[in-house]
PDB file of N, CA and C in Angstrom:
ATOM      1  N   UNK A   1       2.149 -37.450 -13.572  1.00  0.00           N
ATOM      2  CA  UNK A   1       2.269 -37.437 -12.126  1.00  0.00           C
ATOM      3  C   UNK A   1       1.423 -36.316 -11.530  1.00  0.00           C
ATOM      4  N   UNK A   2       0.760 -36.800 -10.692  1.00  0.00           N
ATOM      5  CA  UNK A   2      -0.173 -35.715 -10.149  1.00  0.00           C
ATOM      6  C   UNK A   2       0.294 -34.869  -8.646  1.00  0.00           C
ATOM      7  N   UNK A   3       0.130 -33.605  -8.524  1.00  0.00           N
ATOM      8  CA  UNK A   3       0.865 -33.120  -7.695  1.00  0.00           C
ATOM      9  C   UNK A   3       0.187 -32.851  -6.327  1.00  0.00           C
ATOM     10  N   UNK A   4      -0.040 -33.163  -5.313  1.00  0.00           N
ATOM     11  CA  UNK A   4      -0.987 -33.156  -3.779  1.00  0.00           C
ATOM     12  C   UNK A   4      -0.428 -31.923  -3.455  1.00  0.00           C
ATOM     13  N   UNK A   5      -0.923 -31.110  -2.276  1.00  0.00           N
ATOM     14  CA  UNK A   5      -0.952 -30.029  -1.516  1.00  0.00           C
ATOM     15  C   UNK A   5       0.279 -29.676  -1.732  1.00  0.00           C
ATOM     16  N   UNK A   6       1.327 -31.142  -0.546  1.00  0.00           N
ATOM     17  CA  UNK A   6       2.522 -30.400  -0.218  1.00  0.00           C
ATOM     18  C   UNK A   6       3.381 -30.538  -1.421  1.00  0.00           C
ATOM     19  N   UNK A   7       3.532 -30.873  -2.204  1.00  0.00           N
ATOM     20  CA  UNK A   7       4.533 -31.181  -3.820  1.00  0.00           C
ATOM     21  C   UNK A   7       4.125 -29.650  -4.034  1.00  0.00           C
ATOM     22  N   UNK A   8       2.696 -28.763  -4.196  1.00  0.00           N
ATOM     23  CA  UNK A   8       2.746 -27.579  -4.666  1.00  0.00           C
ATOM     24  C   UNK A   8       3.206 -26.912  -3.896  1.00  0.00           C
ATOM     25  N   UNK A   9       2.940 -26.737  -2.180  1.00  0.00           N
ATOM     26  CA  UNK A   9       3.352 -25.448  -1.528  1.00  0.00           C
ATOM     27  C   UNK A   9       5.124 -26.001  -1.711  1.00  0.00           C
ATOM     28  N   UNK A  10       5.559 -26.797  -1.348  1.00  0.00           N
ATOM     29  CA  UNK A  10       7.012 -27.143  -1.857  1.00  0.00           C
ATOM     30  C   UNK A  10       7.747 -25.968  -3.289  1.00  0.00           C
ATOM     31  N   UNK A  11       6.831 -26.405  -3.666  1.00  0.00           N
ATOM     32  CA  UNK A  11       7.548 -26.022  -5.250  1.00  0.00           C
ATOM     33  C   UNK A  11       7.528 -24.286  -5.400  1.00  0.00           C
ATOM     34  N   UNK A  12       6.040 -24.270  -4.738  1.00  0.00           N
ATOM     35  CA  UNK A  12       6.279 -22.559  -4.418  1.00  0.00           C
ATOM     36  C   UNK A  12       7.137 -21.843  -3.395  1.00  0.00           C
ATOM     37  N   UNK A  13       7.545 -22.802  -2.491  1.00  0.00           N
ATOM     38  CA  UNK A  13       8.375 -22.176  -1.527  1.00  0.00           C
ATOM     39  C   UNK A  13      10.182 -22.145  -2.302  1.00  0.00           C
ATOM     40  N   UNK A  14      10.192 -23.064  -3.199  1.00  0.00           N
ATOM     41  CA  UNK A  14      11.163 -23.355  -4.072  1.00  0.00           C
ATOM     42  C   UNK A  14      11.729 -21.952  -4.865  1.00  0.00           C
ATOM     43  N   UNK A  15      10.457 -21.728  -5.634  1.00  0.00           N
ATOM     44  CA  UNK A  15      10.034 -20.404  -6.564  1.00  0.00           C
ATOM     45  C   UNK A  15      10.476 -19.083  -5.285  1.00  0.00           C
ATOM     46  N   UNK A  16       9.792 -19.515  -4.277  1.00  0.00           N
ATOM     47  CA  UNK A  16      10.349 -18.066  -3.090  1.00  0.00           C
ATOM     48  C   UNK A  16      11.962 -17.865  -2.915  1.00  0.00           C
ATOM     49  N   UNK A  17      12.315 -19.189  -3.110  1.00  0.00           N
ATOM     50  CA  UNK A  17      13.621 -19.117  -2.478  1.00  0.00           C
ATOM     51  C   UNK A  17      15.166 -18.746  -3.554  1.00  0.00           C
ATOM     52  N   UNK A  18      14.120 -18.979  -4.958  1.00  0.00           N
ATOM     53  CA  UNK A  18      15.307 -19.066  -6.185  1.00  0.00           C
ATOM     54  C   UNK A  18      15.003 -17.443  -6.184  1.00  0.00           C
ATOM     55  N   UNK A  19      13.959 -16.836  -6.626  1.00  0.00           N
ATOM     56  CA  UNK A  19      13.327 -15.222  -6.375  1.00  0.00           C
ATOM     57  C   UNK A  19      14.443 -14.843  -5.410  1.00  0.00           C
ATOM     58  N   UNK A  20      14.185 -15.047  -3.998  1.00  0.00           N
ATOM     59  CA  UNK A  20      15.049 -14.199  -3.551  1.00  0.00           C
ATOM     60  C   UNK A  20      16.470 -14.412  -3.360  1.00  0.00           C
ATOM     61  N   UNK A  21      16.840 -15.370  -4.041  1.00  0.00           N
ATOM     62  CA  UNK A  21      18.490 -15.494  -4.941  1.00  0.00           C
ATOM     63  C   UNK A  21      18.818 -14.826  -5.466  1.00  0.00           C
ATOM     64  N   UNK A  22      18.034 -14.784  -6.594  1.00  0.00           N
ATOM     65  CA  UNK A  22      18.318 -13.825  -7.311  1.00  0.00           C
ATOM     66  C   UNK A  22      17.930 -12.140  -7.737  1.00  0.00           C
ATOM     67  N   UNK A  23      17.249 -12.018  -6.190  1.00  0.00           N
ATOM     68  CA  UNK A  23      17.516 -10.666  -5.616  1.00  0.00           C
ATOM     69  C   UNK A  23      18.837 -10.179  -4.937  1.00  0.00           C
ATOM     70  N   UNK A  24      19.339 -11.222  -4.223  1.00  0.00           N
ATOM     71  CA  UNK A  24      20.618 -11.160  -3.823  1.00  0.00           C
ATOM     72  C   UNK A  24      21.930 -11.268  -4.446  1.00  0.00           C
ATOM     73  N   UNK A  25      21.880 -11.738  -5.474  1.00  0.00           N
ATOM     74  CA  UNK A  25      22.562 -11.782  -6.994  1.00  0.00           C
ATOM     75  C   UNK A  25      22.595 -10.118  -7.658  1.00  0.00           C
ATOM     76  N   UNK A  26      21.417 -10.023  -7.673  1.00  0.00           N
ATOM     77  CA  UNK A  26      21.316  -8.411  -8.623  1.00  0.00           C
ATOM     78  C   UNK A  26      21.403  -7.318  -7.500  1.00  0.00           C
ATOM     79  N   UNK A  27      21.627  -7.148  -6.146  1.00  0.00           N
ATOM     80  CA  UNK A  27      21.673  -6.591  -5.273  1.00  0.00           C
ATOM     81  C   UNK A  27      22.855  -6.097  -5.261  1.00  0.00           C
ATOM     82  N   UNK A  28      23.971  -7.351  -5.647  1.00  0.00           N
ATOM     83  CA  UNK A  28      25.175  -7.473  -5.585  1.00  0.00           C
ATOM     84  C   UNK A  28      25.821  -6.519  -7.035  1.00  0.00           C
ATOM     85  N   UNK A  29      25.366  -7.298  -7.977  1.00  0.00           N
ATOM     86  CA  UNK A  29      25.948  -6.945  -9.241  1.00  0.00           C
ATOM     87  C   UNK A  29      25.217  -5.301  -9.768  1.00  0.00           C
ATOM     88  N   UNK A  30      23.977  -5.254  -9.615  1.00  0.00           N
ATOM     89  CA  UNK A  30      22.870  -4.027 -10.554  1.00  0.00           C
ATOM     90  C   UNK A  30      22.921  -3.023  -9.599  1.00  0.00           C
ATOM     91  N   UNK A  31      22.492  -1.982 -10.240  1.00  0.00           N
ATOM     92  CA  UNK A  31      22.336  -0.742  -9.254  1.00  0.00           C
ATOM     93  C   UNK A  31      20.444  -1.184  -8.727  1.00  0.00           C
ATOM     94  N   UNK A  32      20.284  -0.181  -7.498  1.00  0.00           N
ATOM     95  CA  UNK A  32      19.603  -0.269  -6.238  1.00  0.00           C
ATOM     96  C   UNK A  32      18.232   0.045  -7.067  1.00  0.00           C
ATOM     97  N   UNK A  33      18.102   0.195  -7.938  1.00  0.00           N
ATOM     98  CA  UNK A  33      17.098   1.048  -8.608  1.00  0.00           C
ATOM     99  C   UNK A  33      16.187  -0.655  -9.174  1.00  0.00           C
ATOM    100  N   UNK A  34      17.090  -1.039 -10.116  1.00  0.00           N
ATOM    101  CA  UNK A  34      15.855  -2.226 -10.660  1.00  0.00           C
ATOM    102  C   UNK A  34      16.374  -3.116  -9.595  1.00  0.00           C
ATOM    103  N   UNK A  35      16.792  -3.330  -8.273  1.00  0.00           N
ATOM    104  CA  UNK A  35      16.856  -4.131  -6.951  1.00  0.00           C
ATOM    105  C   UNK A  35      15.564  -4.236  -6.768  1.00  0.00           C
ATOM    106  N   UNK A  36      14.825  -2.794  -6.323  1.00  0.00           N
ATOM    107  CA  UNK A  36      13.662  -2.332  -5.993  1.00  0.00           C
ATOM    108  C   UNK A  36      12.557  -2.835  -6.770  1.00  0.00           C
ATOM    109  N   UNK A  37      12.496  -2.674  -8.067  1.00  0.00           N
ATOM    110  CA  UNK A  37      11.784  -3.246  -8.990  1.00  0.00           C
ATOM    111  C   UNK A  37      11.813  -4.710  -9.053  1.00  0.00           C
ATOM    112  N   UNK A  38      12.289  -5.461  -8.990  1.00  0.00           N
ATOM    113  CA  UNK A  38      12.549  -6.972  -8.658  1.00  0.00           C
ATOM    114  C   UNK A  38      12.077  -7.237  -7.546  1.00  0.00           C
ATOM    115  N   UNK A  39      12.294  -6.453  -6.686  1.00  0.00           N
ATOM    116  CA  UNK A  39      12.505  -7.324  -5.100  1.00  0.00           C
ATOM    117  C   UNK A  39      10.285  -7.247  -4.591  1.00  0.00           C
ATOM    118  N   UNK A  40       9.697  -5.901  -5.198  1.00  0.00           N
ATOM    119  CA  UNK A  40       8.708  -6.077  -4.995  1.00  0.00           C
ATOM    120  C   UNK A  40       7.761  -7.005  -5.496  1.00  0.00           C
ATOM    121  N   UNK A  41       7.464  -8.183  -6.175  1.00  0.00           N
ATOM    122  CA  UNK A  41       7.140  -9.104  -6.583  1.00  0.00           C
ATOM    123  C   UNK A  41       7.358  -9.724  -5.862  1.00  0.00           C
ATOM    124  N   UNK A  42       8.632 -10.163  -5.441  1.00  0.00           N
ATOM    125  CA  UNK A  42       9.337 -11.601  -4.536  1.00  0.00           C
ATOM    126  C   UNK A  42       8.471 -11.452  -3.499  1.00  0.00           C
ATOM    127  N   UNK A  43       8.378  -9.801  -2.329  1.00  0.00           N
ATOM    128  CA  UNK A  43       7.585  -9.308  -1.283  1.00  0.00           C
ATOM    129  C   UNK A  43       6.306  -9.582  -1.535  1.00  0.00           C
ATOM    130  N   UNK A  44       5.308  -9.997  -2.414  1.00  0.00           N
ATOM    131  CA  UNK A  44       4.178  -9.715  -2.760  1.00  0.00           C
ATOM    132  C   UNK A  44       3.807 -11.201  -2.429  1.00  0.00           C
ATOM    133  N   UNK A  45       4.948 -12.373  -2.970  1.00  0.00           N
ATOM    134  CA  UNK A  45       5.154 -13.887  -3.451  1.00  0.00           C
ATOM    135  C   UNK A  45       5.409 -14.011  -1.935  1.00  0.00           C
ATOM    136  N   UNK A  46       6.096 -13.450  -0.862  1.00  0.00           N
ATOM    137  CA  UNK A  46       6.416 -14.100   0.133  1.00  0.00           C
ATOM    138  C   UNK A  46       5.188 -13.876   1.342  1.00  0.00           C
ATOM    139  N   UNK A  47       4.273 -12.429   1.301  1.00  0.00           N
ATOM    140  CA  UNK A  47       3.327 -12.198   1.838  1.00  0.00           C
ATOM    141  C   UNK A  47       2.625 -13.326   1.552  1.00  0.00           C
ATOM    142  N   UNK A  48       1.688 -13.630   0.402  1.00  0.00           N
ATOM    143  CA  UNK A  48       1.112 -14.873  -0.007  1.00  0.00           C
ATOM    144  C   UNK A  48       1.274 -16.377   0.721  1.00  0.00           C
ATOM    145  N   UNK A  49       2.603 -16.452   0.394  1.00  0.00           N
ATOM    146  CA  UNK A  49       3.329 -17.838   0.530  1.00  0.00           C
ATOM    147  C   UNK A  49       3.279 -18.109   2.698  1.00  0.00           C
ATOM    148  N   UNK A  50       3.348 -16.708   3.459  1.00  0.00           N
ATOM    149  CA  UNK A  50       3.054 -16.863   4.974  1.00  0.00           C
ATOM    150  C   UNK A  50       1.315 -16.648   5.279  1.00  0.00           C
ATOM    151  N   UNK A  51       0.878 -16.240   4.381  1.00  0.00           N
ATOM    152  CA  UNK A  51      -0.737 -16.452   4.582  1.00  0.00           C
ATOM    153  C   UNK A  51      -1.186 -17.541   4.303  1.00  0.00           C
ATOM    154  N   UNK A  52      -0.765 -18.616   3.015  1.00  0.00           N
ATOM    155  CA  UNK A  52      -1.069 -20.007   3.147  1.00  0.00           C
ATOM    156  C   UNK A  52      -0.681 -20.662   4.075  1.00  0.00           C
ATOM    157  N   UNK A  53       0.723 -20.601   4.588  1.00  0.00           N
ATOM    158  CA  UNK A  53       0.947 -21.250   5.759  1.00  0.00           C
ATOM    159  C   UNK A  53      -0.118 -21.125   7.067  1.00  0.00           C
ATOM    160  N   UNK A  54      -0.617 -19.712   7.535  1.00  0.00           N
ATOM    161  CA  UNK A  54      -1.059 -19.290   8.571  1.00  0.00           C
ATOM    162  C   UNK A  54      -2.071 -19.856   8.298  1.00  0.00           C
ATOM    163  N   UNK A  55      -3.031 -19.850   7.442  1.00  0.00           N
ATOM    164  CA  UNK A  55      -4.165 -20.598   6.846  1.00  0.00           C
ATOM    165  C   UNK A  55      -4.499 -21.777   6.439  1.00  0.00           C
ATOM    166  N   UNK A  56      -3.297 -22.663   6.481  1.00  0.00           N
ATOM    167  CA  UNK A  56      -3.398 -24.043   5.840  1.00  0.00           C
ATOM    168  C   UNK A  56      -3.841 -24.251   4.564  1.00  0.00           C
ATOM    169  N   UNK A  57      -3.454 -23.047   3.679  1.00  0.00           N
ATOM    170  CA  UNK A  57      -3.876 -23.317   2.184  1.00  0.00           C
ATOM    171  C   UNK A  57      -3.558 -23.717   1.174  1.00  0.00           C
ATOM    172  N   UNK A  58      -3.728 -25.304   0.849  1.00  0.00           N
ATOM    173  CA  UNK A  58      -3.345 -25.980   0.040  1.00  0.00           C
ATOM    174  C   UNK A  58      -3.629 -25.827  -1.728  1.00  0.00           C
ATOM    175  N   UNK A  59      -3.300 -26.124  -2.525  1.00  0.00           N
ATOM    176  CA  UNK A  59      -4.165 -26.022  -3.388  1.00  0.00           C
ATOM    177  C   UNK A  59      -4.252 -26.865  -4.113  1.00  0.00           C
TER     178      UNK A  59
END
C-alpha cells in the first residue's frame, strides 16, 4: 500500500500526539528532570510538524 501526502502528515501528527502522551504520562509518574529530557524532542517534532503545515509540506 502506498502512502500519499496526507496518510504521511496523518501518521506524523499521530507520532506528535502519542509523544506528547506520553510526556504527560511521565510528567505525572517521573521526576521533572528526564520530563525535560523527553519533552525536548516532542518540541523539536512539533516545531517541524507547524512548519509543514504553514508550508504545505507534503512528503
Amino acid at each position: 500500500m502506498l502512502l500519499d501526502g496526507r496518510h504521511l502528515t496523518l501518521a506524523s501528527f499521530l507520532v506528535y500526539v502519542v509523544c506528547t502522551q506520553l510526556i504527560l504520562d511521565l510528567h505525572k509518574k517521573l521526576n521533572e528532570q528526564l520530563n525535560i529530557i523527553m519533552h525536548k524532542p516532542c518540541q523539536l517534532f512539533k516545531k517541524f510538524y507547524i512548519y509543514m503545515i504553514k508550508n504545505k509540506i507534503y512528503f
